[in-house]
Protein backbone atom coordinates (compact mmCIF):
# COMPACT_ATOMS: atom_id res chain seq x y z
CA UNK A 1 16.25 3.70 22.04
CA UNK A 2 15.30 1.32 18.97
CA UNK A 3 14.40 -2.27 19.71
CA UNK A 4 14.77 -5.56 18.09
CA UNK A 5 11.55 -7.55 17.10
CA UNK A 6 9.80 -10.39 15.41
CA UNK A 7 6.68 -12.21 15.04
CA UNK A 8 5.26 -14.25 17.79
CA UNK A 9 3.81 -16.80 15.38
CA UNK A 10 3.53 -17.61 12.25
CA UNK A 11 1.31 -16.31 9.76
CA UNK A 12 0.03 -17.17 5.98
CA UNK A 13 -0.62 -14.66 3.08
CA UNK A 14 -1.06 -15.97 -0.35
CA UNK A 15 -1.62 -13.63 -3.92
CA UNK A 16 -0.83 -13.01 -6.89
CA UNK A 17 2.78 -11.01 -7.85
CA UNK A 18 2.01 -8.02 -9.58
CA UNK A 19 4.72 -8.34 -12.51
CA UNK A 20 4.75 -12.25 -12.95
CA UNK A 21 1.07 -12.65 -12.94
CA UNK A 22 1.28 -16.03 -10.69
CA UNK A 23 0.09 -17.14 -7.53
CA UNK A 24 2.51 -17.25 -4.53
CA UNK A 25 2.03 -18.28 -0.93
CA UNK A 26 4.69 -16.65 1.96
CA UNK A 27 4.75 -18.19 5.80
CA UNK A 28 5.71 -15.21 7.61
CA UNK A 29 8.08 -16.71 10.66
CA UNK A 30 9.25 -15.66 13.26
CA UNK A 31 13.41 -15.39 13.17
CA UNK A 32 15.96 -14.74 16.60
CA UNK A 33 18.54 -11.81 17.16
CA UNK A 34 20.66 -10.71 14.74
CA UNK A 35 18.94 -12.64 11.93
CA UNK A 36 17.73 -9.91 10.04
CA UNK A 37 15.01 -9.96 7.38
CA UNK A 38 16.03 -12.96 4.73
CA UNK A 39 13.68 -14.42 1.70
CA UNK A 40 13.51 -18.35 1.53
CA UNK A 41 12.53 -19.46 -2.08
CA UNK A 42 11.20 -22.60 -1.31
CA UNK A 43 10.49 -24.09 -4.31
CA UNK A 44 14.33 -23.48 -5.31
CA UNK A 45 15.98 -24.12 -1.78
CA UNK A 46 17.52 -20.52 -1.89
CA UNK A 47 17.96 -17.79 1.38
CA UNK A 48 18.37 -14.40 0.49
CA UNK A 49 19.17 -11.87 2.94
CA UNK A 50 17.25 -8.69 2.53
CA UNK A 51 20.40 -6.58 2.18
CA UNK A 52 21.46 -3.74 -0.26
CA UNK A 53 24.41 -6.22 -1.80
CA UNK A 54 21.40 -8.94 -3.13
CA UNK A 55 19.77 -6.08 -4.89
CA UNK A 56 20.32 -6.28 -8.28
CA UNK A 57 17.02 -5.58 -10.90
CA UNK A 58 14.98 -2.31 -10.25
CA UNK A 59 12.46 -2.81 -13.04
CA UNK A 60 9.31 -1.11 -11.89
CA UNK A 61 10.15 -3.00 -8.38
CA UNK A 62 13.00 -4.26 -6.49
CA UNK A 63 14.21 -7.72 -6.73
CA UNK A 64 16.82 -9.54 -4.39
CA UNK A 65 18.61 -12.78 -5.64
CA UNK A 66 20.36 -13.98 -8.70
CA UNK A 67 18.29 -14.72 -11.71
CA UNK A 68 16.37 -18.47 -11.42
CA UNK A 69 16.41 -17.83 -7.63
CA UNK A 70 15.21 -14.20 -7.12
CA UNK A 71 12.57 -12.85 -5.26
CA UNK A 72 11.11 -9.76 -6.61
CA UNK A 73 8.70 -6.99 -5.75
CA UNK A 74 10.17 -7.14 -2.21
CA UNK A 75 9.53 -3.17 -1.22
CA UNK A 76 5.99 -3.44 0.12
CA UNK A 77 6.27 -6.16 2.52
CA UNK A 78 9.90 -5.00 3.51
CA UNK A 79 8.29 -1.52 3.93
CA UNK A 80 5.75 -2.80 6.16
CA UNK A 81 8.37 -4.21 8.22
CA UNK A 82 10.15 -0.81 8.63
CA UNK A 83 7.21 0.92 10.01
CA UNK A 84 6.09 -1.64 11.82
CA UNK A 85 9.77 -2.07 13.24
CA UNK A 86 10.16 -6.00 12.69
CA UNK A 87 13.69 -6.40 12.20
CA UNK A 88 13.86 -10.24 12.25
CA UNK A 89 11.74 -12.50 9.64
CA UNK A 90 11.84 -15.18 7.85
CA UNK A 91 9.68 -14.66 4.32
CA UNK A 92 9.14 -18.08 3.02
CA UNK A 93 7.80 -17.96 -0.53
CA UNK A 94 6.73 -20.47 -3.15
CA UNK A 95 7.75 -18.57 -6.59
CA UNK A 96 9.10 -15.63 -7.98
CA UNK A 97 7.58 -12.86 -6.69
CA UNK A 98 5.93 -12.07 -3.15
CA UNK A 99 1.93 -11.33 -3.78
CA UNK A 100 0.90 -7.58 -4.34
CA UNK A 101 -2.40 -7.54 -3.11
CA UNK A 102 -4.03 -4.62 -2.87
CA UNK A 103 -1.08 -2.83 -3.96
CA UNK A 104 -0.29 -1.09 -0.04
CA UNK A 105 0.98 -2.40 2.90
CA UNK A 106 -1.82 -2.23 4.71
CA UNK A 107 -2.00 -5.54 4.37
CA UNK A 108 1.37 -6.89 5.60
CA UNK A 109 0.87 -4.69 8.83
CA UNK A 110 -2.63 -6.48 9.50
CA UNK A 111 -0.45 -9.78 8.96
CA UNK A 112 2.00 -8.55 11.64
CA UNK A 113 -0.68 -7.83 14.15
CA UNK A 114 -2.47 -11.19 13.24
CA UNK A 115 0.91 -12.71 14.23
CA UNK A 116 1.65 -10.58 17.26
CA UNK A 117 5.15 -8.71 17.90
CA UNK A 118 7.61 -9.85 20.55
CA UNK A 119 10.42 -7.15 21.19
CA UNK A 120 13.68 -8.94 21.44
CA UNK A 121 16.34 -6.15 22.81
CA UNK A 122 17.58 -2.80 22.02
CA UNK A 123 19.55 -1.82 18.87
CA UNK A 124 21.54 0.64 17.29
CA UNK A 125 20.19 2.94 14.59
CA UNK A 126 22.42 4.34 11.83
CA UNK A 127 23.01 8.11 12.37
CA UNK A 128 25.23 10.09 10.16
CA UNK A 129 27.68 12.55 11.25
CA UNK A 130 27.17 14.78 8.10
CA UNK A 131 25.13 14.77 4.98
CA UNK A 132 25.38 11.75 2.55
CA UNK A 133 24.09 12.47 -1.14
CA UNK A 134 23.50 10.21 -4.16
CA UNK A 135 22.45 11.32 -7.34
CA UNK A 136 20.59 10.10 -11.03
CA UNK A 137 19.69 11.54 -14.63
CA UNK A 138 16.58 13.87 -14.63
CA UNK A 139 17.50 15.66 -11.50
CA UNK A 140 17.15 12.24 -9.12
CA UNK A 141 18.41 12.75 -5.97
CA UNK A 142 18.13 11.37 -2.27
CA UNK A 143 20.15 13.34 0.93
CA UNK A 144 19.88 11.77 4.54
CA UNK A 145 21.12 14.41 6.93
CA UNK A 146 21.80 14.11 10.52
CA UNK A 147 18.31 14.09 12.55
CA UNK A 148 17.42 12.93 15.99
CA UNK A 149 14.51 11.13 13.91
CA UNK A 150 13.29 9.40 10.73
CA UNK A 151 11.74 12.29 8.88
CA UNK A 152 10.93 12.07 5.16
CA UNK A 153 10.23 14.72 2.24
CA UNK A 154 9.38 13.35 -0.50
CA UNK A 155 8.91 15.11 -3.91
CA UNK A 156 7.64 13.81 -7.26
CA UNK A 157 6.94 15.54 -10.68
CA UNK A 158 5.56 14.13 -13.27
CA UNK A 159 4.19 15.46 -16.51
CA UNK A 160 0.65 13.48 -16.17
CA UNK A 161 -1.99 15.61 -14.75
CA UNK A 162 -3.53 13.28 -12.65
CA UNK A 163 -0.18 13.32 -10.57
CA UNK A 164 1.83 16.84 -11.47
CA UNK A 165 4.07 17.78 -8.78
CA UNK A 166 3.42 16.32 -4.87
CA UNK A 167 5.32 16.94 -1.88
CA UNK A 168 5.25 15.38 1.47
CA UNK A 169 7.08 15.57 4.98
CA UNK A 170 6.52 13.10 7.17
CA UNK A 171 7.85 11.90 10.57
CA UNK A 172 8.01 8.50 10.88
CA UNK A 173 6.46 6.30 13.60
CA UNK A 174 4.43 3.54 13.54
CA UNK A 175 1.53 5.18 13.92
CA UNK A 176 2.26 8.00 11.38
CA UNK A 177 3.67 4.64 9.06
CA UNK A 178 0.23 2.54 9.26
CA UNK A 179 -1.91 5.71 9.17
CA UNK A 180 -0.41 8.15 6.54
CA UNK A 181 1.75 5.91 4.35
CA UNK A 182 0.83 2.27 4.45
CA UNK A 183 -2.47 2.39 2.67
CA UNK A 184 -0.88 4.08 -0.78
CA UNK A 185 -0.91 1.77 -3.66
CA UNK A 186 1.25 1.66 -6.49
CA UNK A 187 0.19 3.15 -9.48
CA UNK A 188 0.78 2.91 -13.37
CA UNK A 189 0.13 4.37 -16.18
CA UNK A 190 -2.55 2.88 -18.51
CA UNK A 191 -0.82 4.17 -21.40
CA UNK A 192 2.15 2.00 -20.87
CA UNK A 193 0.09 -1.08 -19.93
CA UNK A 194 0.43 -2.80 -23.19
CA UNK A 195 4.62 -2.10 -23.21
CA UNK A 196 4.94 -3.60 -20.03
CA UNK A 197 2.83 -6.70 -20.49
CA UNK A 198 5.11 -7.12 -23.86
CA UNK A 199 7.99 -7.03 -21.49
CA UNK A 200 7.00 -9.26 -18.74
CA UNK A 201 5.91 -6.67 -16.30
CA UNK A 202 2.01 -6.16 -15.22
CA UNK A 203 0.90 -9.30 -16.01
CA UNK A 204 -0.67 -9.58 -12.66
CA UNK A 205 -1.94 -5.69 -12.33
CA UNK A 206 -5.64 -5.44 -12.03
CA UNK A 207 -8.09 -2.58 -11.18
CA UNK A 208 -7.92 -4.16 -7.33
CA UNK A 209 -4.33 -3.60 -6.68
CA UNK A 210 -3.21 -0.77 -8.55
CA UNK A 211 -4.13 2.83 -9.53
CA UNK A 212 -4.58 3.24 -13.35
CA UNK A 213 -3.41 6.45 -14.44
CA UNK A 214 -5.55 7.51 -17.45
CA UNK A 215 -4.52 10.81 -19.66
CA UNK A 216 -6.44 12.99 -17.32
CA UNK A 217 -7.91 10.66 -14.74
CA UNK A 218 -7.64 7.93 -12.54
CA UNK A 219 -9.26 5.10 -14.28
CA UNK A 220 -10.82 2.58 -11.43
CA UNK A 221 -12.33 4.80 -8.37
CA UNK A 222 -11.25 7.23 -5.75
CA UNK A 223 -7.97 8.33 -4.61
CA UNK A 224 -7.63 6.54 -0.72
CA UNK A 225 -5.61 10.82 0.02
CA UNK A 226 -5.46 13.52 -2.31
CA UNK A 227 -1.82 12.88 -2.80
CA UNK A 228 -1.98 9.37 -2.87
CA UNK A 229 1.57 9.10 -5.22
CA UNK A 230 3.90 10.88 -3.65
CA UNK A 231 2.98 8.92 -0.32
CA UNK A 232 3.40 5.58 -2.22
CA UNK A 233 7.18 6.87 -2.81
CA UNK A 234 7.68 7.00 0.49
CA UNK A 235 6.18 3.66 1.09
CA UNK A 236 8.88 2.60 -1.57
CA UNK A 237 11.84 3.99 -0.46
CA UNK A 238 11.07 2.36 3.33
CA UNK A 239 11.13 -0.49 2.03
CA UNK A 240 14.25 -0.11 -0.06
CA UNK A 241 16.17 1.23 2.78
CA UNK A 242 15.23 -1.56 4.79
CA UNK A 243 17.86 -3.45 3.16
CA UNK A 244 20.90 -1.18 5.06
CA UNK A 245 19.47 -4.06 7.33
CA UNK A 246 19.23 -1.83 10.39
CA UNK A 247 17.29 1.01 11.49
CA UNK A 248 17.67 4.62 10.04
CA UNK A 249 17.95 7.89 12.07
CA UNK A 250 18.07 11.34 10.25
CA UNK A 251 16.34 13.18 7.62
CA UNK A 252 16.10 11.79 4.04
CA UNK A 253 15.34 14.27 1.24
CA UNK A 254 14.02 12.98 -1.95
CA UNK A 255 13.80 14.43 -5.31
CA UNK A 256 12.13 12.24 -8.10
CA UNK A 257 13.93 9.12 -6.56
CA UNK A 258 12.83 5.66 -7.19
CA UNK A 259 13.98 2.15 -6.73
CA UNK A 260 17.43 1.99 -8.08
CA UNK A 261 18.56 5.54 -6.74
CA UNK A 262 16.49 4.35 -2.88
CA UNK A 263 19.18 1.24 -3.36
CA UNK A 264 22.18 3.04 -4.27
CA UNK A 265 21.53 4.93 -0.91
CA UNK A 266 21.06 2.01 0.90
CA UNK A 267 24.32 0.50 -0.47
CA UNK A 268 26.31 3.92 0.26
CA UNK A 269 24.90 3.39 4.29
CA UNK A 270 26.09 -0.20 3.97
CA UNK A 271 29.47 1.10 3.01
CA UNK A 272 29.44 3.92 6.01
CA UNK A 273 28.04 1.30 8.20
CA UNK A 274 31.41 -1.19 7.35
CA UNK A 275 34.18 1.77 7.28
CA UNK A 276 32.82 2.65 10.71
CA UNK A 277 33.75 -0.94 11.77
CA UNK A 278 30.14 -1.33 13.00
CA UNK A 279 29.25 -5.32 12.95
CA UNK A 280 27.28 -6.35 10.16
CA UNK A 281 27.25 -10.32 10.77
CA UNK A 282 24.47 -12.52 10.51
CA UNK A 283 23.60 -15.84 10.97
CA UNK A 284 23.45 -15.82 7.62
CA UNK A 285 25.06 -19.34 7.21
CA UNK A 286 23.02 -20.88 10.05
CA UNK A 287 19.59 -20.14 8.01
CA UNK A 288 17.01 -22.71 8.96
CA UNK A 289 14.97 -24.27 6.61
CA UNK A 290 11.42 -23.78 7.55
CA UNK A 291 9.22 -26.93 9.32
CA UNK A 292 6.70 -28.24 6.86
CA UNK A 293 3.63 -26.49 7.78
């Protein structure tokens, strides 16, 4: 049996967004039943839900929201929530992009347990009755098969190296989540550093909150596990199937997957979930604007 939860109190965490290079502030709040996870951009007056329909720009990181109102780099904090098993939160933010700080979760999950979790009631997981598939160029691909828990396998290939080809299984708990997952940052390549600054992305990317990828290195200090990467994938694609906007059962098989292909999943479960005529209401249009704080 899966339960319900949120915070017990409110909690600050301020930093700068990895892509945008700027300083944002979030009030993590607590949020009732059946609220879900949902972004408030407070400096535009905008709510957006965390689900796989609000998903819309997969450029090096997920983004939810239409353009002047988005919220992007969502996957880390949203992630966090998945292991930790908050399912109801209200992320109020001050700009365009949530903070990346040290480029894990780690630190989201030590901002849950500042807060304190209060379990709110039980909840049904999505199960599927038979193998659901979707597919990309380059051999992509991500399977969720039925499972009587959340098991991932991960694989990544890549010609660097540094990374080459890393495989993972993993069952996940919160235990396994904060212990074996949530402390893999993101990575880049230090080779591409100078595209992506020309195109908006990395401004905010610093030896503290990523891992540079030399030619045949890493670039700024020690790998936190030998396979470091491929368990940052997984980090990702928690966090991007947090947006099916309730909790997963099964097996999910990944082959070279990454943001867009974890959302196309996550919108394929939203479609099961609504053919199966399983309730997927909100209180979306009784959103509360957050008490100045």
């Amino acid at each position: 049996m899966k339960f319900l939860s949120t915070l017990a109190r409110s909690v600050r965490v301020s930093g700068v967004g990895l892509h945008s290079g700027r300083r944002s502030e979030v009030v993590l709040a607590p949020a009732g039943p059946n609220h879900g996870i949902v972004f408030y951009r407070s400096d535009k007056d905008v709510f957006i839900p965390a689900l796989a329909e609000n998903a819309g720009h997969f450029d090096h990181a997920t983004t939810l929201g239409e353009r002047g109102g988005e919220v992007g780099t969502v996957e880390h904090l949203l992630s966090a929530a998945t292991g930790a098993g908050v399912s109801n939160l209200l992320v109020e933010v001050d700009g365009p992009e949530l903070p990346i700080l040290d480029g894990s979760s780690t630190p989201w999950l030590e901002a849950f347990r500042q807060a304190g979790l209060v379990r709110q009631g039980p909840v049904a997981a999505f199960t599927p009755a038979r193998p659901i598939v979707v597919t990309g160029a380059g051999g992509k691909r991500i399977e969720l098969k039925p499972a009587r828990e959340l098991r991932v396998s991960y694989s990544i290939d890549f010609p660097n190296p540094v990374i080459g080809r890393q495989t993972l299984s993993l069952v996940i708990s919160p235990e396994n989540y904060a212990r074996h997952v949530a402390p893999a940052r993101t990575f880049g390549f230090l080779a591409e550093y100078e595209t992506l600054k020309a195109h908006g992305l990395a401004r905010g990317a610093t030896a503290e909150n990523c891992i540079v990828v030399g030619d045949d290195r890493v670039e700024n200090g020690d790998l936190r596990f030998p396979d470091e990467f491929v368990r940052h994938k997984i980090l990702d694609l928690l966090g991007d199937l947090a947006l099916v906007g309730v909790p997963i059962t099964g097996h999910i098989v990944a082959t070279r997957g990454g943001h867009a292909l974890h959302a196309a999943l996550a919108r394929r479960l939203r479609e099961e979930l609504a053919a199966s005529g399983a309730s997927m209401e909100s209180e979306a249009l009784s959103y509360a604007r957050p008490q100045t704080r």
